[in-house]
PDB file of N, CA and C in Angstrom:
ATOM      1  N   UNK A   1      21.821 -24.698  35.723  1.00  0.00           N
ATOM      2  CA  UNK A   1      22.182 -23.503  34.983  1.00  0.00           C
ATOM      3  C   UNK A   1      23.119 -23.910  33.846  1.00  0.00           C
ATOM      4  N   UNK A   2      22.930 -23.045  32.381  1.00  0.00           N
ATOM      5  CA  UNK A   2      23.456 -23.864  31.547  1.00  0.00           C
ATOM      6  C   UNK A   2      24.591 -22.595  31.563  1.00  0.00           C
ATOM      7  N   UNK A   3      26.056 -23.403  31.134  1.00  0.00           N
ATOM      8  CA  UNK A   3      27.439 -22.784  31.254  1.00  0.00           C
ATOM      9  C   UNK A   3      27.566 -22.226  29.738  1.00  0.00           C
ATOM     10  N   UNK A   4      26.876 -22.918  28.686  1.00  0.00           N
ATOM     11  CA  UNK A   4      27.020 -22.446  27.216  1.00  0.00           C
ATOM     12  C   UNK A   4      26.199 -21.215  27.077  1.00  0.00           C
ATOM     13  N   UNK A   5      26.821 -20.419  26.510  1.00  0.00           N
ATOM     14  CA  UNK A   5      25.740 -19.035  26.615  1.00  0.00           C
ATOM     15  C   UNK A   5      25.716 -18.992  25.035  1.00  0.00           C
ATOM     16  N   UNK A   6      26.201 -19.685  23.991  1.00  0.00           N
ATOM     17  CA  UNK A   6      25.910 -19.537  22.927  1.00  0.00           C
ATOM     18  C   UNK A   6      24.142 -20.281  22.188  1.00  0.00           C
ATOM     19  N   UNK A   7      24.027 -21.691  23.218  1.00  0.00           N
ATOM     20  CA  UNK A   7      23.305 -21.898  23.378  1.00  0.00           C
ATOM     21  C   UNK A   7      21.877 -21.332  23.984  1.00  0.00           C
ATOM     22  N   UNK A   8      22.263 -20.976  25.213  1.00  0.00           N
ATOM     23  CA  UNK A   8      21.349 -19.779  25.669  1.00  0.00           C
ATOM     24  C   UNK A   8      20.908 -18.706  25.391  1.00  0.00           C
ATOM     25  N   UNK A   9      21.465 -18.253  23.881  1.00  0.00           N
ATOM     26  CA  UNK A   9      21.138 -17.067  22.872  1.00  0.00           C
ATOM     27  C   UNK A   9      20.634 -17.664  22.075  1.00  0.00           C
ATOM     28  N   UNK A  10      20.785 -19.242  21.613  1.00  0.00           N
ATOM     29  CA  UNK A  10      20.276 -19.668  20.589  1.00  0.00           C
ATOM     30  C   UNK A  10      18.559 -19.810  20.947  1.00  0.00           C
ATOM     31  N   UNK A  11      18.148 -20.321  22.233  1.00  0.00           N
ATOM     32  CA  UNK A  11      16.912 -20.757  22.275  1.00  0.00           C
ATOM     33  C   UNK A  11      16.355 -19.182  23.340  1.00  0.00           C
ATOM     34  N   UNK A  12      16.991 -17.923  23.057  1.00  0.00           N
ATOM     35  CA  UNK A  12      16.104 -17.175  23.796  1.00  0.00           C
ATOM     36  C   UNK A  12      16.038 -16.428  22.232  1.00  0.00           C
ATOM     37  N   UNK A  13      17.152 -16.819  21.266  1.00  0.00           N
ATOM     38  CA  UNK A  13      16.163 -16.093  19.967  1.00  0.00           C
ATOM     39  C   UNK A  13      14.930 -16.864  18.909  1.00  0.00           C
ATOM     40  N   UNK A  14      15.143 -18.124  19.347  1.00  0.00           N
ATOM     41  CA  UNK A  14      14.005 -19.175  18.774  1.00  0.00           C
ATOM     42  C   UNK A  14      12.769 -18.754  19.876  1.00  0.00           C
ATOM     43  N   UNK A  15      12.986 -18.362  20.922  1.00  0.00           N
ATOM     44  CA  UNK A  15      11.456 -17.914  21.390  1.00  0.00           C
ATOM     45  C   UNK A  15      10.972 -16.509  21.241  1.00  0.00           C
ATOM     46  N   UNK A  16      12.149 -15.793  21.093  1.00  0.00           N
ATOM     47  CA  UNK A  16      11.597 -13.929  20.622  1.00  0.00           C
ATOM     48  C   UNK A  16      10.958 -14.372  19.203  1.00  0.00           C
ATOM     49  N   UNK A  17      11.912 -15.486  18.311  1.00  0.00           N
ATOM     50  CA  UNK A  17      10.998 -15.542  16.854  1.00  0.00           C
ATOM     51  C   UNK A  17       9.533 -16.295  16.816  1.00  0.00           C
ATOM     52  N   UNK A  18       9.454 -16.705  17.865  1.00  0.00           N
ATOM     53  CA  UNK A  18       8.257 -17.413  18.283  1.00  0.00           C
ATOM     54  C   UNK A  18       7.203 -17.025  18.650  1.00  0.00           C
ATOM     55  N   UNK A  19       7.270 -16.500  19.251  1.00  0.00           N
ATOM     56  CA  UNK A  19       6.201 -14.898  19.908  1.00  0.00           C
ATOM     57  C   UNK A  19       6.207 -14.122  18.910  1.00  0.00           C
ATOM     58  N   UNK A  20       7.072 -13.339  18.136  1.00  0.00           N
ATOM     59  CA  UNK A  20       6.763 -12.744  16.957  1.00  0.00           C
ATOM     60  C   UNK A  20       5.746 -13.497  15.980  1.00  0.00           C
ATOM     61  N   UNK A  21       6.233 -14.637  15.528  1.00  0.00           N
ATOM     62  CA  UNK A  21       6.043 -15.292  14.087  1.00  0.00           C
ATOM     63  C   UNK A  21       4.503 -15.502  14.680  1.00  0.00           C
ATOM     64  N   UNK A  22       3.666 -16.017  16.379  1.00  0.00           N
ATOM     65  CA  UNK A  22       3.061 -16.192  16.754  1.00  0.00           C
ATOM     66  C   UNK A  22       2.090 -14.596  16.599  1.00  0.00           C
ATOM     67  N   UNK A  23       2.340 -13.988  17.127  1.00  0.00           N
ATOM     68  CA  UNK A  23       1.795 -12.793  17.112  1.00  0.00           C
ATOM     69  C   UNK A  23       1.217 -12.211  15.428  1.00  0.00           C
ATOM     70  N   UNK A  24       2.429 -12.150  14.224  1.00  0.00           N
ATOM     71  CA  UNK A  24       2.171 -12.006  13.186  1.00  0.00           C
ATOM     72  C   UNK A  24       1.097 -12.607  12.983  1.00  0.00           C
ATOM     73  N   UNK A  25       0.403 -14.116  13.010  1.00  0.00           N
ATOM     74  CA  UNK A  25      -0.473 -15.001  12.383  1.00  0.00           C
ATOM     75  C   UNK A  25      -2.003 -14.637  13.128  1.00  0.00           C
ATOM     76  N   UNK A  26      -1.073 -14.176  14.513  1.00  0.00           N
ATOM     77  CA  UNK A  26      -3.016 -14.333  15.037  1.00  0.00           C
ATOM     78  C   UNK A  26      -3.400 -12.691  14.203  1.00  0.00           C
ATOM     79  N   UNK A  27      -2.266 -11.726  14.583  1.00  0.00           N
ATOM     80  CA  UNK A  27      -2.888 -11.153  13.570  1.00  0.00           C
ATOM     81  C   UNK A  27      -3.656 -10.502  12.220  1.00  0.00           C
ATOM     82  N   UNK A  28      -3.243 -11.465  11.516  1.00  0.00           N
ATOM     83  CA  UNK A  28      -3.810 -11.619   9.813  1.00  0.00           C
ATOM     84  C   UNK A  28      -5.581 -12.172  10.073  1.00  0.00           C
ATOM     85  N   UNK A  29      -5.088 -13.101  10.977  1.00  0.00           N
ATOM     86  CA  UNK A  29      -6.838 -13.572  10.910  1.00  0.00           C
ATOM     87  C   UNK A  29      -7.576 -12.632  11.586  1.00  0.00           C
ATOM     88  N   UNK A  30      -7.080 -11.943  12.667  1.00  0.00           N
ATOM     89  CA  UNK A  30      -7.791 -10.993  13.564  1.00  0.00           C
ATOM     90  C   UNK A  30      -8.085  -9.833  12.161  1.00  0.00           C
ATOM     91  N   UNK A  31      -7.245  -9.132  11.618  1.00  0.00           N
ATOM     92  CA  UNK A  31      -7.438  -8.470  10.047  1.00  0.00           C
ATOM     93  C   UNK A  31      -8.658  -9.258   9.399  1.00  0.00           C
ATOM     94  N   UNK A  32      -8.468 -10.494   8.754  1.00  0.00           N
ATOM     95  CA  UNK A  32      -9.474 -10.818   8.017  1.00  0.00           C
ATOM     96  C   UNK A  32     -10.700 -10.751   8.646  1.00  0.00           C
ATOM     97  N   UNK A  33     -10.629 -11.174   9.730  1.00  0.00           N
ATOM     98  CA  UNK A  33     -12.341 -10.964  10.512  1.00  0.00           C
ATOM     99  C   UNK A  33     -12.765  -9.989  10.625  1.00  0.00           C
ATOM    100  N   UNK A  34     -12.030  -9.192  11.102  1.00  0.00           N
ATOM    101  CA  UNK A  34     -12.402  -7.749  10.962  1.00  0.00           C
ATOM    102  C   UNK A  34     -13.114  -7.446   9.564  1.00  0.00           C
ATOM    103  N   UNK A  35     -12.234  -7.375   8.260  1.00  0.00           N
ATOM    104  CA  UNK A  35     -12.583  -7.487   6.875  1.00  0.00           C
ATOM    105  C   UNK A  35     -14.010  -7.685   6.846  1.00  0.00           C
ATOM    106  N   UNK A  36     -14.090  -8.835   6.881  1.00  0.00           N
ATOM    107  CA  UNK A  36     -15.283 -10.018   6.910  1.00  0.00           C
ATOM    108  C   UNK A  36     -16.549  -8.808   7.893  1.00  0.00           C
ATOM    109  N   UNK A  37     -16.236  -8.531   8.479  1.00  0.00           N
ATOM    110  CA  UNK A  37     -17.407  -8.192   9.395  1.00  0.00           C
ATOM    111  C   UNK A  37     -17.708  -6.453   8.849  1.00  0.00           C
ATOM    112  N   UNK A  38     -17.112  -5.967   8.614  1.00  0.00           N
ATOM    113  CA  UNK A  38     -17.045  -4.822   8.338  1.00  0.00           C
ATOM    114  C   UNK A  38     -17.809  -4.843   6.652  1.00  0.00           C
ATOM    115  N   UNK A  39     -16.834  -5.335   5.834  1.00  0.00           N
ATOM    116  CA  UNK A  39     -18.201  -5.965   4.399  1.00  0.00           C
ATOM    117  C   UNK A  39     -19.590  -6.761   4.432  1.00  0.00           C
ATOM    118  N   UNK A  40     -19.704  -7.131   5.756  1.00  0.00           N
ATOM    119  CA  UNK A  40     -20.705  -7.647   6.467  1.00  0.00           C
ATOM    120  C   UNK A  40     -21.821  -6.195   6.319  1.00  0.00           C
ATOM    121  N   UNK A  41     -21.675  -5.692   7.343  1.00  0.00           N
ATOM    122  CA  UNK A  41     -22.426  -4.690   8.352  1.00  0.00           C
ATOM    123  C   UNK A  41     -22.431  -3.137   7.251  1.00  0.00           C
ATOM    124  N   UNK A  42     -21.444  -2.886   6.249  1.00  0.00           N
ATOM    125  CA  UNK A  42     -21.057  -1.548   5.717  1.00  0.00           C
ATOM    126  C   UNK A  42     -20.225  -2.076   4.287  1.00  0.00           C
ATOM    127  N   UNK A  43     -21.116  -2.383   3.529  1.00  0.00           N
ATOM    128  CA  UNK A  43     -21.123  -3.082   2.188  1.00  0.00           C
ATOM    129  C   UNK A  43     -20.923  -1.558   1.309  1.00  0.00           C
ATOM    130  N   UNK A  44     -19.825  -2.187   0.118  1.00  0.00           N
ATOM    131  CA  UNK A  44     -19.412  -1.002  -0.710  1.00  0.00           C
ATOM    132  C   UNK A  44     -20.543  -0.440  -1.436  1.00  0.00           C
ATOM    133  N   UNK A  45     -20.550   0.926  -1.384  1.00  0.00           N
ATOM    134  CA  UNK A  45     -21.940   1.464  -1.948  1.00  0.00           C
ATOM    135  C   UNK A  45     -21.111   1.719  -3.674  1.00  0.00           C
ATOM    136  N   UNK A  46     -21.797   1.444  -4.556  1.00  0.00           N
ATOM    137  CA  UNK A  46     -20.884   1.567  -6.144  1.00  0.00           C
ATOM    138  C   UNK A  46     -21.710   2.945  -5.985  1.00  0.00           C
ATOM    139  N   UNK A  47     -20.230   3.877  -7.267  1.00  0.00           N
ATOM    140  CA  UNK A  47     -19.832   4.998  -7.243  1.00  0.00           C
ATOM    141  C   UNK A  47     -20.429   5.037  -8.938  1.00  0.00           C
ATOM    142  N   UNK A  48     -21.309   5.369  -9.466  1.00  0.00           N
ATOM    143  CA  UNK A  48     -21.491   5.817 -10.805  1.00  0.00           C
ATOM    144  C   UNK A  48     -20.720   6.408 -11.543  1.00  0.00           C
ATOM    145  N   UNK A  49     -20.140   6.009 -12.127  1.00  0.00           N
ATOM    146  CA  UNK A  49     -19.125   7.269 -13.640  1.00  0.00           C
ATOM    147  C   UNK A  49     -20.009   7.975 -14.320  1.00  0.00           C
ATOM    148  N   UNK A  50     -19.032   8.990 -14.446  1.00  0.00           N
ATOM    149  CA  UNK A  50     -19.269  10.247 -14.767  1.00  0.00           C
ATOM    150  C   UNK A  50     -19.358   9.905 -16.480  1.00  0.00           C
ATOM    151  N   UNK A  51     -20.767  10.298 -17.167  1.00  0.00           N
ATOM    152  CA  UNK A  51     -20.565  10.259 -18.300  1.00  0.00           C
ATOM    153  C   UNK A  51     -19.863  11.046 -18.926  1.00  0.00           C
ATOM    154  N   UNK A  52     -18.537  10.945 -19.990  1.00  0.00           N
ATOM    155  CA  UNK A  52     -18.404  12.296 -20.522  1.00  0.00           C
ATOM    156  C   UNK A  52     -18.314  11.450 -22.012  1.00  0.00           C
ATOM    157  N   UNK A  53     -18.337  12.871 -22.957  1.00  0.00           N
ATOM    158  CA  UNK A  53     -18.300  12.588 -24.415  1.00  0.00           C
ATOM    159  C   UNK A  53     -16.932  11.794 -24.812  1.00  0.00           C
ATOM    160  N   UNK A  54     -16.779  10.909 -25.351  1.00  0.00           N
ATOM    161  CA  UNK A  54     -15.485  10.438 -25.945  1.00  0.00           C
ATOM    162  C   UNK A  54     -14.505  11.262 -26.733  1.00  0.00           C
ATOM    163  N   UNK A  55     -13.237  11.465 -26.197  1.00  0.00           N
ATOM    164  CA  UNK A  55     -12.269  12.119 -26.509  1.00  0.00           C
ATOM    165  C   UNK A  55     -11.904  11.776 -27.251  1.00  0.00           C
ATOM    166  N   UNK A  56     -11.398  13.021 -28.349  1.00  0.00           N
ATOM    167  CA  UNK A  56     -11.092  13.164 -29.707  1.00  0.00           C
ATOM    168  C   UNK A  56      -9.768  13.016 -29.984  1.00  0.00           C
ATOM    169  N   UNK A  57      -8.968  12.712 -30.713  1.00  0.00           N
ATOM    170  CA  UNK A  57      -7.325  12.531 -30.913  1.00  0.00           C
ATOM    171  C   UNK A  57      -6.551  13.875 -30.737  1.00  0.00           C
ATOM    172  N   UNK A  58      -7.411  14.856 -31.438  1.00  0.00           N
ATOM    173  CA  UNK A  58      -6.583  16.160 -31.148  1.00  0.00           C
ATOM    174  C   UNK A  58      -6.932  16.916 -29.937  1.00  0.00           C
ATOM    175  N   UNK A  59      -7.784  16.362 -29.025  1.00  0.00           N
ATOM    176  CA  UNK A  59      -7.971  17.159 -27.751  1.00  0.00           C
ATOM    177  C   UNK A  59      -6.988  16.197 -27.448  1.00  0.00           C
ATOM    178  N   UNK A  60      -6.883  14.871 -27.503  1.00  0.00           N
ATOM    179  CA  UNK A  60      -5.834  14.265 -26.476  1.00  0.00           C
ATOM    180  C   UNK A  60      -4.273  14.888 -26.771  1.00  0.00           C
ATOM    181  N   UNK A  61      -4.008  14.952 -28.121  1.00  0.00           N
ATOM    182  CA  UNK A  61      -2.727  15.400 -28.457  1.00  0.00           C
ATOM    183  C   UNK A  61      -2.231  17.020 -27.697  1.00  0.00           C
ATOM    184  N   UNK A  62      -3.124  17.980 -27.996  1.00  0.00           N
ATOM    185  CA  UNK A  62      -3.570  18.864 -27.448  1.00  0.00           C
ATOM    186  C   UNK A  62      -2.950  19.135 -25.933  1.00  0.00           C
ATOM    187  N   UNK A  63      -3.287  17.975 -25.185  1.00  0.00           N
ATOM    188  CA  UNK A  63      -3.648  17.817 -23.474  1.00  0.00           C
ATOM    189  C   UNK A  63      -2.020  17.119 -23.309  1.00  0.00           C
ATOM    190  N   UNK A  64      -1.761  16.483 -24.396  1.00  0.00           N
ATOM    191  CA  UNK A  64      -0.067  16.085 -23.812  1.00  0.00           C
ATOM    192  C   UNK A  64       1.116  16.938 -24.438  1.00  0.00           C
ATOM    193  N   UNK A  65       0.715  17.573 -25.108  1.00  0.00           N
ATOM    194  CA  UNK A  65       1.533  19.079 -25.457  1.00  0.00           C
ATOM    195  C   UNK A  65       1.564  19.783 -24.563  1.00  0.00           C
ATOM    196  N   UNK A  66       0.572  20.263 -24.039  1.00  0.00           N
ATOM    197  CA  UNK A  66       0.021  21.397 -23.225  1.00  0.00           C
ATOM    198  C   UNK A  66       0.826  20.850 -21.487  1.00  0.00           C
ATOM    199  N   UNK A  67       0.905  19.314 -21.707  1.00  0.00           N
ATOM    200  CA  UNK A  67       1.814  18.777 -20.109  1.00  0.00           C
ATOM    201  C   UNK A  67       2.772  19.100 -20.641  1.00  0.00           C
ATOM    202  N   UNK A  68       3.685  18.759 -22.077  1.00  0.00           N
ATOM    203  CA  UNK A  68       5.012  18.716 -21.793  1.00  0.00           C
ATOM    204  C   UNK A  68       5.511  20.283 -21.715  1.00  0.00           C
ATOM    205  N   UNK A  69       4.836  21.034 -22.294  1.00  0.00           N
ATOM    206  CA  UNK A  69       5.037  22.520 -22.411  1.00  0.00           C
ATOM    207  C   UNK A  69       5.059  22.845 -20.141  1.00  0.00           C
ATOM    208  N   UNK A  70       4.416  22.371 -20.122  1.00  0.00           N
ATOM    209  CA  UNK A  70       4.709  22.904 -18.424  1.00  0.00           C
ATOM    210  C   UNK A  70       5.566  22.467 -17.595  1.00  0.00           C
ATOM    211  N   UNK A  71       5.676  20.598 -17.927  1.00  0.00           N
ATOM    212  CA  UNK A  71       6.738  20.200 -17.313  1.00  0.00           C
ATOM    213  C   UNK A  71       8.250  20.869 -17.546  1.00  0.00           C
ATOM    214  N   UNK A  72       8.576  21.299 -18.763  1.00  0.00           N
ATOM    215  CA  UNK A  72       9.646  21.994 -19.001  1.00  0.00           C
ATOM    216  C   UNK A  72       9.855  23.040 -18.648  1.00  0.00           C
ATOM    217  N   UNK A  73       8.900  23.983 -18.692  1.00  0.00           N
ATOM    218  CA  UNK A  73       9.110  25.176 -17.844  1.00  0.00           C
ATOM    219  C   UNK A  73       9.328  25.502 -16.147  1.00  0.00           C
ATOM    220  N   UNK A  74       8.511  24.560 -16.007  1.00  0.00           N
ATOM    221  CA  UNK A  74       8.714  24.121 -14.832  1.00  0.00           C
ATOM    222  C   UNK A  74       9.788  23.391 -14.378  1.00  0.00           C
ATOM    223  N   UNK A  75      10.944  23.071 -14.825  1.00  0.00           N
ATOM    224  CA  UNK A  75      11.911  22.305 -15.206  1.00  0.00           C
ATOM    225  C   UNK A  75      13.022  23.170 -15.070  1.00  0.00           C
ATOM    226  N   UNK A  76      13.151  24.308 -15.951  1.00  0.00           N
ATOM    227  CA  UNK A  76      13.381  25.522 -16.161  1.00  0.00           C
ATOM    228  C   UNK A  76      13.460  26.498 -15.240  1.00  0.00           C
ATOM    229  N   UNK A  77      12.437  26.723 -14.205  1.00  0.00           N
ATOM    230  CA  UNK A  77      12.419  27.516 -13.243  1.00  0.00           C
ATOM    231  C   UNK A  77      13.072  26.810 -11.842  1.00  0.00           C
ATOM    232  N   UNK A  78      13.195  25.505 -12.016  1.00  0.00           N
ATOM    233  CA  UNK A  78      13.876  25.300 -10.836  1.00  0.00           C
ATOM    234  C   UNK A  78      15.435  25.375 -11.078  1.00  0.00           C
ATOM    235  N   UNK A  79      15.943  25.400 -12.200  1.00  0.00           N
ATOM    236  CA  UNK A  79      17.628  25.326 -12.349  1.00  0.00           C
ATOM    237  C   UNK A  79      17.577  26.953 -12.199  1.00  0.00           C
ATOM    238  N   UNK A  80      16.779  27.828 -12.307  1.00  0.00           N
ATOM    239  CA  UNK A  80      17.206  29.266 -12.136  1.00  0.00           C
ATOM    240  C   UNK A  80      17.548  29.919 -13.453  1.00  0.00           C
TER     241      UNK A  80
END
């Protein structure tokens, strides 16, 4: 039986970090396989964009007026 107990904290926290640090690693690969198998079996289906007409300078100007005009009011109604 060891009489140093500073010691005996030292190597019962080198094995809690051990089992952790152990545990962390198997899990990343257990993650990647998973990954792996799942892009395997249920492959990303691509999502088509939405055509729209190309936006004009004054609809855009327009569209960030029209935010700041709300954010402020809205701004406004919460001070009362």
């Amino acid at each position: 039986m060891e009489i140093n107990l500073v010691t005996e904290a030292f190597k019962f926290m080198l094995l809690g970090m051990g089992v952790v640090f152990s545990f962390l690693v198997i899990m990343i690969f257990v993650l990647k396989a998973q990954a792996a198998l799942l892009t395997k079996y249920f492959p990303e289906k691509k999502i088509e964009a939405i055509k729209r007409p190309p936006a004009t300078a004054s609809s855009n100007e327009a569209a960030k007026v029209a935010a700041i005009v709300a954010a402020v009011q809205h701004h406004k109604n919460l001070k009362g």
